[in-house]
Protein backbone atom coordinates (compact mmCIF):
# COMPACT_ATOMS: atom_id res chain seq x y z
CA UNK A 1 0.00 0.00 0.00
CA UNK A 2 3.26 1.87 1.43
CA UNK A 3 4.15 1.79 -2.44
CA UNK A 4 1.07 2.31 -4.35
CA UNK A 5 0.77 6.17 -2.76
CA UNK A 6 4.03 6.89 -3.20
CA UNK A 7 3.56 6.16 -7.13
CA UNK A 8 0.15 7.73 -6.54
CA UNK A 9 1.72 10.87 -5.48
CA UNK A 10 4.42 10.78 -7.95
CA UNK A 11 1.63 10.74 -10.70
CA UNK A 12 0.11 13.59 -9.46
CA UNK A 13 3.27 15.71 -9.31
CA UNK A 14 4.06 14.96 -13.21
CA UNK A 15 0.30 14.83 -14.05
CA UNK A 16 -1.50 18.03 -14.78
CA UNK A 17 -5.13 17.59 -13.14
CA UNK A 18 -7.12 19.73 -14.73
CA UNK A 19 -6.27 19.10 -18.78
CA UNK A 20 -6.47 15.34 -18.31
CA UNK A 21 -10.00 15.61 -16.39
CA UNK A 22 -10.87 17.51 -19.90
CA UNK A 23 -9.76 15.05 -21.96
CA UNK A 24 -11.11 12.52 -19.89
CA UNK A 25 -14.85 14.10 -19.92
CA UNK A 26 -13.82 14.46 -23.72
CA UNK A 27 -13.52 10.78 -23.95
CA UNK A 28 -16.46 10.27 -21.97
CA UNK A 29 -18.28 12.52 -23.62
CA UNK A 30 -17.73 10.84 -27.04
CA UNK A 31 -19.27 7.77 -25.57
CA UNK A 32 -22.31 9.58 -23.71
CA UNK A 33 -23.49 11.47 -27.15
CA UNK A 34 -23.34 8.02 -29.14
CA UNK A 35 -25.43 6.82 -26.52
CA UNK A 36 -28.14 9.65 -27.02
CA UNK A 37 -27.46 10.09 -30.38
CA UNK A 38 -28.01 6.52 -31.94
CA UNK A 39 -31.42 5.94 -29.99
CA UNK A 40 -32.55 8.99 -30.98
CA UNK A 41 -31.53 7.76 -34.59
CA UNK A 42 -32.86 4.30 -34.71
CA UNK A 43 -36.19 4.73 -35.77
CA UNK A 44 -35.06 6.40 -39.11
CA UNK A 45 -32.45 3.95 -39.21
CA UNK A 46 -34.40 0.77 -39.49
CA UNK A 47 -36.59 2.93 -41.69
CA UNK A 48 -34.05 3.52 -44.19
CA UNK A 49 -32.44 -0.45 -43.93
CA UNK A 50 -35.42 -2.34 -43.00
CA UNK A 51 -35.43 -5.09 -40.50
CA UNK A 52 -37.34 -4.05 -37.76
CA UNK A 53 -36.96 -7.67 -36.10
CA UNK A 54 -33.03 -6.61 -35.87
CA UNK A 55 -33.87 -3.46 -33.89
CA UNK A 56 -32.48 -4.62 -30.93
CA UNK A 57 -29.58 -6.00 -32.60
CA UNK A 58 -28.16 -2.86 -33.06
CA UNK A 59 -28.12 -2.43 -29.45
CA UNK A 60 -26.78 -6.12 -28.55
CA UNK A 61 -24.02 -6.26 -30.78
CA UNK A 62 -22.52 -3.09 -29.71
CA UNK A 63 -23.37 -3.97 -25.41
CA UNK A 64 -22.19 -7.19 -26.12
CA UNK A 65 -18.65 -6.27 -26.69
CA UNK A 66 -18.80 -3.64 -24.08
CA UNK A 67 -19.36 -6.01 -21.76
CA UNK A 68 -17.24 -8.67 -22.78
CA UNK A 69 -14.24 -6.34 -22.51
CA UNK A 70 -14.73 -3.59 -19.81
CA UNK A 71 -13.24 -6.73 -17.35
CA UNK A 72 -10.44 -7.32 -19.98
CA UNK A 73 -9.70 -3.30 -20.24
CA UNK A 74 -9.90 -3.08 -16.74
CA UNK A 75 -7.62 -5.68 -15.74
CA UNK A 76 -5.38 -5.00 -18.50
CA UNK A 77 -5.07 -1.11 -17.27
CA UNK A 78 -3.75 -2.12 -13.62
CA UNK A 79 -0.96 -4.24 -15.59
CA UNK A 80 -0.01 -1.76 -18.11
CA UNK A 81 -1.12 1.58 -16.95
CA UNK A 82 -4.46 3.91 -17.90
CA UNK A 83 -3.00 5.80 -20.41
CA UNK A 84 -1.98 2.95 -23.39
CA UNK A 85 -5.01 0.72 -22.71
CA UNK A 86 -7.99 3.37 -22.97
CA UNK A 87 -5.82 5.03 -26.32
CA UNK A 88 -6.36 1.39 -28.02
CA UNK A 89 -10.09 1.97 -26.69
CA UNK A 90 -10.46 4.59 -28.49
CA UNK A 91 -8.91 3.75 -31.30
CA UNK A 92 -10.79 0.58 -32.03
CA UNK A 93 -14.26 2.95 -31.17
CA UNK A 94 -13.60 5.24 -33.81
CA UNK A 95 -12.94 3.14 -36.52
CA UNK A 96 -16.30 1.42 -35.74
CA UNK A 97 -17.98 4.59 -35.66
CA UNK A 98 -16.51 5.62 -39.39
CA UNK A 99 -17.77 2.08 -40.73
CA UNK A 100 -20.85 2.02 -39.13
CA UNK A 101 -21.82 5.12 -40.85
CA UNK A 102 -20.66 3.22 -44.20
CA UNK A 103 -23.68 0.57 -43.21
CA UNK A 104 -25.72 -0.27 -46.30
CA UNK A 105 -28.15 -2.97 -44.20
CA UNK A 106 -28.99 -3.81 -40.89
CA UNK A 107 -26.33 -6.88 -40.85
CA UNK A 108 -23.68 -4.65 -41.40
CA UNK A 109 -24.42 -2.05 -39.09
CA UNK A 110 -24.55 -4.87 -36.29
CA UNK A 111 -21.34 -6.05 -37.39
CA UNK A 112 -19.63 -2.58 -37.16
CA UNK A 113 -21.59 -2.07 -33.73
CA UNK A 114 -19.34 -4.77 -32.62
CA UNK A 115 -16.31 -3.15 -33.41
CA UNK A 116 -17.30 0.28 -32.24
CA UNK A 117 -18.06 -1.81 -28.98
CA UNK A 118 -15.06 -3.56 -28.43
CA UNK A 119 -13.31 -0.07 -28.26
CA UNK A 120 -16.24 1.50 -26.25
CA UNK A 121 -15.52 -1.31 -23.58
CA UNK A 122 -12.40 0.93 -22.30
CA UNK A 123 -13.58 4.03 -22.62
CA UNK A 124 -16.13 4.67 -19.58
CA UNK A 125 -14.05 2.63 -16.50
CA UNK A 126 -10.39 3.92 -17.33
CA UNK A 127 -11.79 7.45 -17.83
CA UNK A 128 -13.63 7.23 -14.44
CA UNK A 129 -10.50 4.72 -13.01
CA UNK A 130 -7.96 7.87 -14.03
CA UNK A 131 -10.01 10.38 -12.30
CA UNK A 132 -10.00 7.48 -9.01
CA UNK A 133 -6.27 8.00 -9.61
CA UNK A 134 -5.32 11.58 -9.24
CA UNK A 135 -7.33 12.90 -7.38
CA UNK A 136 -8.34 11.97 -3.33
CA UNK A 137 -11.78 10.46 -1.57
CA UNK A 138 -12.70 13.63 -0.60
CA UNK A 139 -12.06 15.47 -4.32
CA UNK A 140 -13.57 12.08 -6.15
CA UNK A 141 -17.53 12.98 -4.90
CA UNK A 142 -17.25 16.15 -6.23
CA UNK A 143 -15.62 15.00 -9.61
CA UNK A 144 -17.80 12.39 -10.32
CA UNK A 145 -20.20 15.11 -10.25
CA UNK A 146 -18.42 16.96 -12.84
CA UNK A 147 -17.71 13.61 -15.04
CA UNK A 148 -21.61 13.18 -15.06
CA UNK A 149 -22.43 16.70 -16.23
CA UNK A 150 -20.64 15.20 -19.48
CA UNK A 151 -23.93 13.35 -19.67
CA UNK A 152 -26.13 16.36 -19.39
CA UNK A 153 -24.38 18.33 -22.09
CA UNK A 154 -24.09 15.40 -24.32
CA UNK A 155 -28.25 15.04 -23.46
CA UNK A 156 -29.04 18.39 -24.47
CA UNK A 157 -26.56 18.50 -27.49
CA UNK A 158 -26.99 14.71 -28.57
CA UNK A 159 -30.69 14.38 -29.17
CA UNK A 160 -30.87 17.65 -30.98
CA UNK A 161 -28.17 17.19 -33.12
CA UNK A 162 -29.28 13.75 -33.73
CA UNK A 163 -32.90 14.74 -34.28
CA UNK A 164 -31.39 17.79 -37.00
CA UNK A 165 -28.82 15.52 -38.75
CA UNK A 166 -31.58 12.63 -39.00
CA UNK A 167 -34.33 15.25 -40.44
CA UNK A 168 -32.02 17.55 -42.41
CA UNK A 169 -28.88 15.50 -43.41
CA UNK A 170 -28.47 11.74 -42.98
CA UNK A 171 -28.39 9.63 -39.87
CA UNK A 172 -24.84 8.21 -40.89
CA UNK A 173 -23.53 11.46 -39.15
CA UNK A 174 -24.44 10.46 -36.02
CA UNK A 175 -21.92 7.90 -35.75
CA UNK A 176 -19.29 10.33 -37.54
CA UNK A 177 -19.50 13.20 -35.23
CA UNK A 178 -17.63 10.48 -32.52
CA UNK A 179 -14.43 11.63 -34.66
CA UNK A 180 -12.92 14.84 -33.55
CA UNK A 181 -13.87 14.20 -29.96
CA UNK A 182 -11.46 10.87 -29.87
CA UNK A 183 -8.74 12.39 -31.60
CA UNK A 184 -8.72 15.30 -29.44
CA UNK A 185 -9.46 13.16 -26.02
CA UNK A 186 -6.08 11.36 -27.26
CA UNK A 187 -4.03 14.37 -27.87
CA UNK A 188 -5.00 15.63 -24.07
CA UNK A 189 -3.92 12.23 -22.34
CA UNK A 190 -0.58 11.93 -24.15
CA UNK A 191 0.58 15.28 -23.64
CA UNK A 192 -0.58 15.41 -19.84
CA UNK A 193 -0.87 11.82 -18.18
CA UNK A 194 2.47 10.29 -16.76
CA UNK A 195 2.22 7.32 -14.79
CA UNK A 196 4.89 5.37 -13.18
CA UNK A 197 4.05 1.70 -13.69
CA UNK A 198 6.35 -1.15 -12.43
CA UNK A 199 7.51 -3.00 -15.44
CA UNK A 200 7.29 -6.75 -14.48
CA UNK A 201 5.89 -9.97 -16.71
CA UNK A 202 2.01 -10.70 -16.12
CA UNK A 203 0.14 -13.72 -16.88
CA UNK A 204 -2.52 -12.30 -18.96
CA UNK A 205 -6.45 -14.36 -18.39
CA UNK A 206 -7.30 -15.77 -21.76
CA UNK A 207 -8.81 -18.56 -21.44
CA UNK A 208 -11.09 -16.77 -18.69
CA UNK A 209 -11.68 -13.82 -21.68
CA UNK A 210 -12.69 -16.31 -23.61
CA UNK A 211 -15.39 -18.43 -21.10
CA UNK A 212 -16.85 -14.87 -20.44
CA UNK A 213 -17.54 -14.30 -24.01
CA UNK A 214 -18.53 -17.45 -24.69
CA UNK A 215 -21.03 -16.96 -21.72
CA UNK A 216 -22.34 -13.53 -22.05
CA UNK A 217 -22.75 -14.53 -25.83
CA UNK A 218 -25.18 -17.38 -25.56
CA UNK A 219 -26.86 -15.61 -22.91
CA UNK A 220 -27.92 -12.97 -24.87
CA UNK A 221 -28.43 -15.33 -28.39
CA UNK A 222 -31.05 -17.48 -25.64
CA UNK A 223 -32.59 -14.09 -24.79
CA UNK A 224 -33.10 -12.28 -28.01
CA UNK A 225 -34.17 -15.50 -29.80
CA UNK A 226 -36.20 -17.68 -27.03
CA UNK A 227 -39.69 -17.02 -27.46
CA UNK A 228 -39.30 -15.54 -30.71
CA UNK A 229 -37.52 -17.23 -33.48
CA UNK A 230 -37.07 -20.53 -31.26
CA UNK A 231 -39.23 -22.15 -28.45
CA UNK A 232 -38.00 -22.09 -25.25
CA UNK A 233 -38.04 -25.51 -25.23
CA UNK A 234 -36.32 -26.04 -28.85
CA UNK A 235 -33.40 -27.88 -29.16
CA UNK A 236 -31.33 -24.51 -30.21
CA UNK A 237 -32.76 -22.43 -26.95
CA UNK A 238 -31.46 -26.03 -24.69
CA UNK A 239 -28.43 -25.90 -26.24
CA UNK A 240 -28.10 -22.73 -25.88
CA UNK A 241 -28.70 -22.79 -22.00
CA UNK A 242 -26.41 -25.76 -21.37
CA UNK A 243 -23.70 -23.57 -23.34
CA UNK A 244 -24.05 -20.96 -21.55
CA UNK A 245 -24.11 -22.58 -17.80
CA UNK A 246 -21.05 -25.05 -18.74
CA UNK A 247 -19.15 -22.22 -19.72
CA UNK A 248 -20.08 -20.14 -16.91
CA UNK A 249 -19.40 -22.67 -14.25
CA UNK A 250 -15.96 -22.87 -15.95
CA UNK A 251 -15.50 -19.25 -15.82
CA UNK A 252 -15.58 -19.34 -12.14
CA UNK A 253 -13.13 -22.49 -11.92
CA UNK A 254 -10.85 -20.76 -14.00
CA UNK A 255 -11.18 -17.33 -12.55
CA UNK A 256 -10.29 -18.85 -8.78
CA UNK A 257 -7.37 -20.68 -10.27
CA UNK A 258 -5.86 -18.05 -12.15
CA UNK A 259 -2.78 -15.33 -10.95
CA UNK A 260 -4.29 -12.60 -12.16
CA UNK A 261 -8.04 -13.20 -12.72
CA UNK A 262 -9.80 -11.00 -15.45
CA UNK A 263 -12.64 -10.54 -12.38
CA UNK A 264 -10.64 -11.37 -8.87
CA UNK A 265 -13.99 -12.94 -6.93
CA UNK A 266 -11.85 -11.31 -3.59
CA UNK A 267 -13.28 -7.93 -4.16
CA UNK A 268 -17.23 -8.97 -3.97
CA UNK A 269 -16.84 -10.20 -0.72
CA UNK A 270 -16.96 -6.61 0.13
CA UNK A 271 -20.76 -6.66 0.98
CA UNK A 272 -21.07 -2.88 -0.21
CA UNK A 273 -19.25 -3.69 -3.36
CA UNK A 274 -21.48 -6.58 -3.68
CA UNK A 275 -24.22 -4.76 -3.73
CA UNK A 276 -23.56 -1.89 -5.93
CA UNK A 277 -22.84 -4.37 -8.32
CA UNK A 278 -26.40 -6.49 -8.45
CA UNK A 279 -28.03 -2.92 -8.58
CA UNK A 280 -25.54 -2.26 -11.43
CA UNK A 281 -26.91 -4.73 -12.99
CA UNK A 282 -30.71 -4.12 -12.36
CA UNK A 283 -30.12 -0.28 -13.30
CA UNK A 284 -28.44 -1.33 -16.33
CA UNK A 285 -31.26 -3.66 -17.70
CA UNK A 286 -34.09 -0.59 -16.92
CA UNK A 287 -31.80 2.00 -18.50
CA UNK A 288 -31.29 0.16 -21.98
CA UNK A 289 -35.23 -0.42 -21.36
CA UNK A 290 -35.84 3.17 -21.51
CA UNK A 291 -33.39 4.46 -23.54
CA UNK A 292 -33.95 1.81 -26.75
CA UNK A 293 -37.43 2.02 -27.19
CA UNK A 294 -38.48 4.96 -25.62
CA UNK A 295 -38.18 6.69 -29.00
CA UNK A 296 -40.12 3.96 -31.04
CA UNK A 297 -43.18 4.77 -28.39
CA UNK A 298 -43.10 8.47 -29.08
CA UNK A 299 -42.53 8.38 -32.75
CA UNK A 300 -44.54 4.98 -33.49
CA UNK A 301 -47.75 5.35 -31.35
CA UNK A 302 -47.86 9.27 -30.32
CA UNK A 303 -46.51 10.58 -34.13
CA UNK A 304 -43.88 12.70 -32.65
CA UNK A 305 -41.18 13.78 -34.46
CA UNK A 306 -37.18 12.49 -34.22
CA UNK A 307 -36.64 15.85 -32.30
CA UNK A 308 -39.68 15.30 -29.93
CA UNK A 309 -38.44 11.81 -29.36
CA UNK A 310 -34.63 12.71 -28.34
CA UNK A 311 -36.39 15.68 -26.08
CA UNK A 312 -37.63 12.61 -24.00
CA UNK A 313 -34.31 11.18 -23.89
CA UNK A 314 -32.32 14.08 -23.14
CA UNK A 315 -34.33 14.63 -19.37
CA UNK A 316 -33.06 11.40 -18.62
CA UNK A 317 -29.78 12.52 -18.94
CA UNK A 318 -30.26 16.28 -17.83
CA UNK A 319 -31.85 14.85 -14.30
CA UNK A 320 -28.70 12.25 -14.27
CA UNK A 321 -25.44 14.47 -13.82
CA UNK A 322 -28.02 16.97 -11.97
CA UNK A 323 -28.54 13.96 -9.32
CA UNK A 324 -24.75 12.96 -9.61
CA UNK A 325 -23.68 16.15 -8.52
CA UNK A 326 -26.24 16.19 -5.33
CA UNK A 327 -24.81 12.53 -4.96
CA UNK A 328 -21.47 13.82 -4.15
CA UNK A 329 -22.98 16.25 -1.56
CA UNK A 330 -25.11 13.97 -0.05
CA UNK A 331 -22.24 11.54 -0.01
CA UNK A 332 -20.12 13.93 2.52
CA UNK A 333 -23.12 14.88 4.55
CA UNK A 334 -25.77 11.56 5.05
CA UNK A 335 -23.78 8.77 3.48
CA UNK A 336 -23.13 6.26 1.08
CA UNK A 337 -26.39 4.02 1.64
CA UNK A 338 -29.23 6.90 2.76
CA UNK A 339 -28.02 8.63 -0.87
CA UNK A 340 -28.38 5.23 -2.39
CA UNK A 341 -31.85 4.66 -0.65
CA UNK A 342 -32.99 7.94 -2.17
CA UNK A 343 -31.91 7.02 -5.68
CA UNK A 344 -33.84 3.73 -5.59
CA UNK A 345 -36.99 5.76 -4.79
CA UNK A 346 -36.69 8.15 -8.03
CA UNK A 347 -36.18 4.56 -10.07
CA UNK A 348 -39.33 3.36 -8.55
CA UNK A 349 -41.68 6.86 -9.47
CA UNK A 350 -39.73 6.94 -12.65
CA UNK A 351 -40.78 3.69 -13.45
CA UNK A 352 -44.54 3.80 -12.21
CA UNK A 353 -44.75 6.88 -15.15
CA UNK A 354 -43.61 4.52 -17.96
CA UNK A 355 -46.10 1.87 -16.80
CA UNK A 356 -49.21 4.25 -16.81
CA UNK A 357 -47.96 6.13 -19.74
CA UNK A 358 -50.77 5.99 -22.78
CA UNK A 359 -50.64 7.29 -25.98
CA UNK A 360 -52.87 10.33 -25.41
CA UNK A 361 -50.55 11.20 -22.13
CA UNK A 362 -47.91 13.15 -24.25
CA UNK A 363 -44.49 13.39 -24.94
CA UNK A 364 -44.34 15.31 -21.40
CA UNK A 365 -45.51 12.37 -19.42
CA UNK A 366 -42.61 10.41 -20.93
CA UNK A 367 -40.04 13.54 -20.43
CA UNK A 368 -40.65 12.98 -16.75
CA UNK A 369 -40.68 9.54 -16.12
CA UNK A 370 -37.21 9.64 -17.64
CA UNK A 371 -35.96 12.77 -15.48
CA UNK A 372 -37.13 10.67 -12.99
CA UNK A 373 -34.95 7.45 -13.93
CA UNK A 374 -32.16 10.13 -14.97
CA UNK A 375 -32.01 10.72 -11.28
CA UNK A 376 -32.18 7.67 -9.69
CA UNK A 377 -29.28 6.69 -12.10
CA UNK A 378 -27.26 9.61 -10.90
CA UNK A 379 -27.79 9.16 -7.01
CA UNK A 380 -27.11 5.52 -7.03
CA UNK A 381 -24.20 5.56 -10.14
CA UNK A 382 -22.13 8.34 -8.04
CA UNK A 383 -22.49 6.70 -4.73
CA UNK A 384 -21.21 3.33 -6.09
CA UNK A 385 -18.31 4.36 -8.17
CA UNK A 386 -17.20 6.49 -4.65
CA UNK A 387 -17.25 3.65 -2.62
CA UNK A 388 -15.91 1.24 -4.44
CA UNK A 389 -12.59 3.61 -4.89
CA UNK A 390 -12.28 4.52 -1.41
CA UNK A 391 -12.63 0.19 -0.80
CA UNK A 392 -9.77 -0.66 -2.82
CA UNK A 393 -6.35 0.42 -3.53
CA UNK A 394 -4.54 1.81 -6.61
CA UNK A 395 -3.97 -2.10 -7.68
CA UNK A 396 -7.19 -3.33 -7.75
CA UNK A 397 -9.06 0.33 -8.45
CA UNK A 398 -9.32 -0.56 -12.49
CA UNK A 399 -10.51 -4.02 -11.77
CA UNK A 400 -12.86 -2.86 -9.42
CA UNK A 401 -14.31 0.10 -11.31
CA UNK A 402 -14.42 -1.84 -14.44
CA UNK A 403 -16.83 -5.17 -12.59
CA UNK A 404 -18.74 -2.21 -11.42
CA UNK A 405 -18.92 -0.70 -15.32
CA UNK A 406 -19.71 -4.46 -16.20
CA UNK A 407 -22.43 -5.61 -14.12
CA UNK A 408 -24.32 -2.36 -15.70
CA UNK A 409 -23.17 -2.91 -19.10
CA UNK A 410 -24.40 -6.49 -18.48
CA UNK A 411 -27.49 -5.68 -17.25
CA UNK A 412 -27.59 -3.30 -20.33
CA UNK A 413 -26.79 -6.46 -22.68
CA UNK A 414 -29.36 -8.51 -20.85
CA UNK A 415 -31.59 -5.67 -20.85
CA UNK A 416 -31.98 -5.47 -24.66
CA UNK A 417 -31.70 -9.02 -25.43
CA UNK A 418 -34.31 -9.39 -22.66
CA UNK A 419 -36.56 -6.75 -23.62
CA UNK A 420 -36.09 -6.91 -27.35
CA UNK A 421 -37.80 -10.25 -27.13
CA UNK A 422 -40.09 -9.20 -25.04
CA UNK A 423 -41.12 -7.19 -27.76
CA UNK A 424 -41.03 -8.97 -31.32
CA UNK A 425 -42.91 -11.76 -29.01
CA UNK A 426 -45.88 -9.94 -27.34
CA UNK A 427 -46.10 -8.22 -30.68
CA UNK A 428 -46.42 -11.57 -32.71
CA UNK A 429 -49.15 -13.15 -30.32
CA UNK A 430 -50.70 -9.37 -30.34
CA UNK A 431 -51.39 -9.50 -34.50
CA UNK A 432 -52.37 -13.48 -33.76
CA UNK A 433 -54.97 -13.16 -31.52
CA UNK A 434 -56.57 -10.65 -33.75
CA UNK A 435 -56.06 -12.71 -36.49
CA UNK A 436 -54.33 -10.08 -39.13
CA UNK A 437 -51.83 -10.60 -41.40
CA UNK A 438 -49.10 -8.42 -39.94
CA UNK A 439 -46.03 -9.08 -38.92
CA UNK A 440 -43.43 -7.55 -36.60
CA UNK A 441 -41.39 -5.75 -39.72
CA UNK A 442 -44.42 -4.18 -40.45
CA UNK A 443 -44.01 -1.96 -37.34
CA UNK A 444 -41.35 -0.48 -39.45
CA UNK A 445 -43.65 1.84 -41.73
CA UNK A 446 -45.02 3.80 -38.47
CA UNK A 447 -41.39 5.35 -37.68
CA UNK A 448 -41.52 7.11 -41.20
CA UNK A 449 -44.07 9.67 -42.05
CA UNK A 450 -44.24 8.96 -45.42
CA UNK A 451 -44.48 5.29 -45.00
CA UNK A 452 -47.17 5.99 -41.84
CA UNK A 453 -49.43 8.21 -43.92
CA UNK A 454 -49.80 5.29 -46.69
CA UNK A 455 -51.14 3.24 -43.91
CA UNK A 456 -55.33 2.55 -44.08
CA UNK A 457 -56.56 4.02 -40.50
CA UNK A 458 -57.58 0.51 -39.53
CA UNK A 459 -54.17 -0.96 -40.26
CA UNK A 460 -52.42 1.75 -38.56
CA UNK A 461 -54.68 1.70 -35.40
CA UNK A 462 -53.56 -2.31 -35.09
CA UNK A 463 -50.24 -1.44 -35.91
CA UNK A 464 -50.00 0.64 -32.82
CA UNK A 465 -51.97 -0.87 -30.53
CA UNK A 466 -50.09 -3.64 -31.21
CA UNK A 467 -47.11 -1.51 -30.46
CA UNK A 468 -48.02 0.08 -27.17
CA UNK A 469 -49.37 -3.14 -26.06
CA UNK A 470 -45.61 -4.45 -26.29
CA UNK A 471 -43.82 -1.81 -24.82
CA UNK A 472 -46.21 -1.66 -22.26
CA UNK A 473 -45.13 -4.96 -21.03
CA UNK A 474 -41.79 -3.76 -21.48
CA UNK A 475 -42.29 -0.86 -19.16
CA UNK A 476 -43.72 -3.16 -16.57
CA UNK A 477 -40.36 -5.44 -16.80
CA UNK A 478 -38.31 -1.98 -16.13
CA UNK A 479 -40.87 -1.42 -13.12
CA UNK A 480 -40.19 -4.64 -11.56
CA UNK A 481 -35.78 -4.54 -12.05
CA UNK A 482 -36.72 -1.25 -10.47
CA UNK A 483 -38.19 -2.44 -7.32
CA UNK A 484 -35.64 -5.20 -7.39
CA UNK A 485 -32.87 -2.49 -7.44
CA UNK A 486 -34.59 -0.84 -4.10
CA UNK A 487 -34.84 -4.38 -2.33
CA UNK A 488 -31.03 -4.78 -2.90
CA UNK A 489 -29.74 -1.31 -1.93
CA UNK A 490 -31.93 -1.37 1.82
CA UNK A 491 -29.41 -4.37 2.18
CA UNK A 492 -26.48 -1.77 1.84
CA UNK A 493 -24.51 -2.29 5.85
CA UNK A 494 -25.69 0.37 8.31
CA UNK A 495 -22.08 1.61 8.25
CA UNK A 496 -22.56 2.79 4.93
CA UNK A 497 -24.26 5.82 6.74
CA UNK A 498 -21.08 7.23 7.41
CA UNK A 499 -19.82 9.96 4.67
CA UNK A 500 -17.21 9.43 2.86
């Protein structure tokens, strides 16, 4: 420990604070507006390359990678240092950001979602690991608050400029604006990060890499497809599930028996760090919940337009780094758990407005449930990234920032795999029981006006009933993971009262 501040204070003699927090929130920043951007974006996306059945594809691909290596990036950053490991993070995120806008189908654009994800996987936890780094407990709750306004400004500017480049110029911008921010995010960390990293040889995790993927990957195949394309009880969706549990089971035996674990189990024994990482996981599956189909609802069933949609999105994240930055007050004055109680509650009234949202209520009803959920993100996001940096020491800080980043990028994976299926299924038993002859794609020609307008009134009253009917169930799932979250966090040790 002895040695880790001394290199901890060396770092912050040769590191200049306040340029590599801006290229940090630069980097972040890049990530945060893809975020708001692309959801805003995929309604006139799948309207220009079809496939509506793919929609949450786009989403899967590009969380499936995240999560697969935030653990990798993570682990890899405590070995090699911050600084190299998030620059090949970026690097790998902006040439998927150049193809993806090269996308001439729906296949394609998954595929380059994958690559943009495997960089994206780095970008969030060694941004938010550096800032664990070089600056102390005390500064960290009110820096956290400033890393989350990244998500308010990229709210406010990403759904507008997505909404204006989507109506006025061509979605394939939205993935192309990512470009100037990386480069000059790199050009900040190189000229004014120095760490001091002991040079020694590491036995790099492979073969546990590769059970995670292989994991986290049928998972989410099993979750998309089950119900949908396969039976649950089909020999694919079986196979699937005994794929998926042999692999994970081996995961763990390899993880316990490795020297340097890609997730060291040691650090969930914490019961605080335990727990901020379930709730990750909860949060993350009713974020991706909101935040993927939100848009569909307000476009598809209440004829809004791109613009009106991303408004709805962007007081999710305007009520997010708003929240954060209370976080890091509340932290110092009530504690980590009473601030984490009061975020669970904002999930829960957040949620309760998707579930009794209707299509008359507005695209103002749906603007404050996700303030609400913007909130209750913040509060409970802040609080956990805090505490688990104050828990562990420079060593373990990138590993245990990064399981925190990937229990909410799982729960993100999950979350669309989960909920996309949710979707094409209710959807399909929806036209059945009616007895039409529509199918899921068809939910495709109400997120373009031109298409919409063709539509007979009878077919485009089915079409989105059919449509709030599904989301509907989909808001009830988020409802639930959000009560979950609230069960989990009273569980948070009475010691967590203390401020940090």
């Amino acid at each position: 420990m002895a040695a880790s501040r001394d290199q901890s204070m060396q770092n912050k003699k040769m590191t200049k604070k306040p340029l590599v927090l801006a290229a940090v929130m630069l980097a972040m920043f890049m990530g945060a507006i893809e975020a708001t951007i692309v959801s805003t974006a995929m309604p006139a996306i799948v309207a220009d390359l079809g496939g509506f059945t793919l929609y949450s594809w786009v989403f899967s691909a590009y969380l499936l990678m995240n999560s697969v290596t935030v653990l990798i990036y993570g682990k890899l950053s405590d070995l090699f240092g911050r600084k190299p490991i998030l620059t090949v993070g970026i690097i790998l995120f902006l040439i998927g950001s150049i193809l993806c806008g090269f996308a001439s189908s729906m296949q394609m654009l998954i595929i380059f979602r994958l690559i943009q994800g495997l960089g994206a996987g780095a970008v969030t936890p060694i941004a938010t690991t550096i800032v664990g780094d070089i600056y102390t407990p005390e500064e960290r709750a009110k820096v956290q608050g400033y890393l989350s306004s990244v998500w308010g400004i990229s709210a406010i500017t990403g759904p507008a400029i997505g909404g204006l480049l989507v109506q006025y110029v061509s979605w394939k911008y939205v993935f192309w604006i990512n470009i100037p921010l990386g480069i000059l995010s790199l050009v900040g960390l190189w000229l004014f990060l120095h760490e001091n990293i002991h040079r020694k040889k590491h036995e790099i995790d492979y073969s546990g890499a590769v059970l995670l993927t292989i994991t986290i990957s049928s998972i989410m195949f099993l979750l998309v497809e089950g119900g949908s394309r396969w039976t649950w009880g089909s020999w694919q969706a079986l196979s699937l599930f005994t794929v998926a549990a042999v692999s994970m089971l081996g995961f763990i035996f390899r993880e316990k028996q490795a020297a340097e674990p890609v997730m060291p189990f040691s650090i969930w024994k914490e019961r605080s760090i335990f727990i901020a990482n379930i709730v990750s996981l909860t949060t993350g599956i009713m974020l991706i919940g909101i935040s993927s189909f939100l848009p569909t609802f307000v476009q598809g069933v209440m004829e809004q337009t791109p613009i009106i949609a991303g408004f709805t999105l962007t007081t999710m994240s305007i009520g997010w780094p708003i929240a954060s930055t209370l976080s890091g007050r509340l932290l110092l004055n009530i504690g980590y758990r009473k601030t984490s109680i009061i975020g669970g509650l904002f999930l829960i009234f957040g949620g309760i407005m998707f579930v009794t949202m209707l299509p008359s209520s507005g695209p103002l009803w749906a603007a404050i449930g996700s303030f609400l959920i913007g909130c209750g993100m913040g509060l409970t996001s802040t609080a956990f990234i805090v505490s688990i940096q104050s828990t562990v020491g420079w060593e373990q800080r990138g590993i245990a920032t990064a399981a925190n980043m990937f229990m909410r990028n799982l729960g993100n994976t999950i979350g669309a795999a989960l909920l996309g299926g949710i979707l094409n299924n209710r959807m399909m038993n929806f036209f059945h029981e009616r007895n039409v002859s529509l199918t899921v794609n068809d939910a495709n020609k109400l997120l373009k006006v031109e298409e919409r307008g063709k539509l007979s009134s009878s077919v485009r009253a089915i079409l989105q009933e059919g449509l709030t009917h599904s989301l509907h169930t989909v808001y009830d799932v988020v409802l639930i993971f959000a009560v979950i979250s609230m069960l989990f966090i009273l569980f948070i040790p009475k010691n967590g009262d203390r401020s940090v």
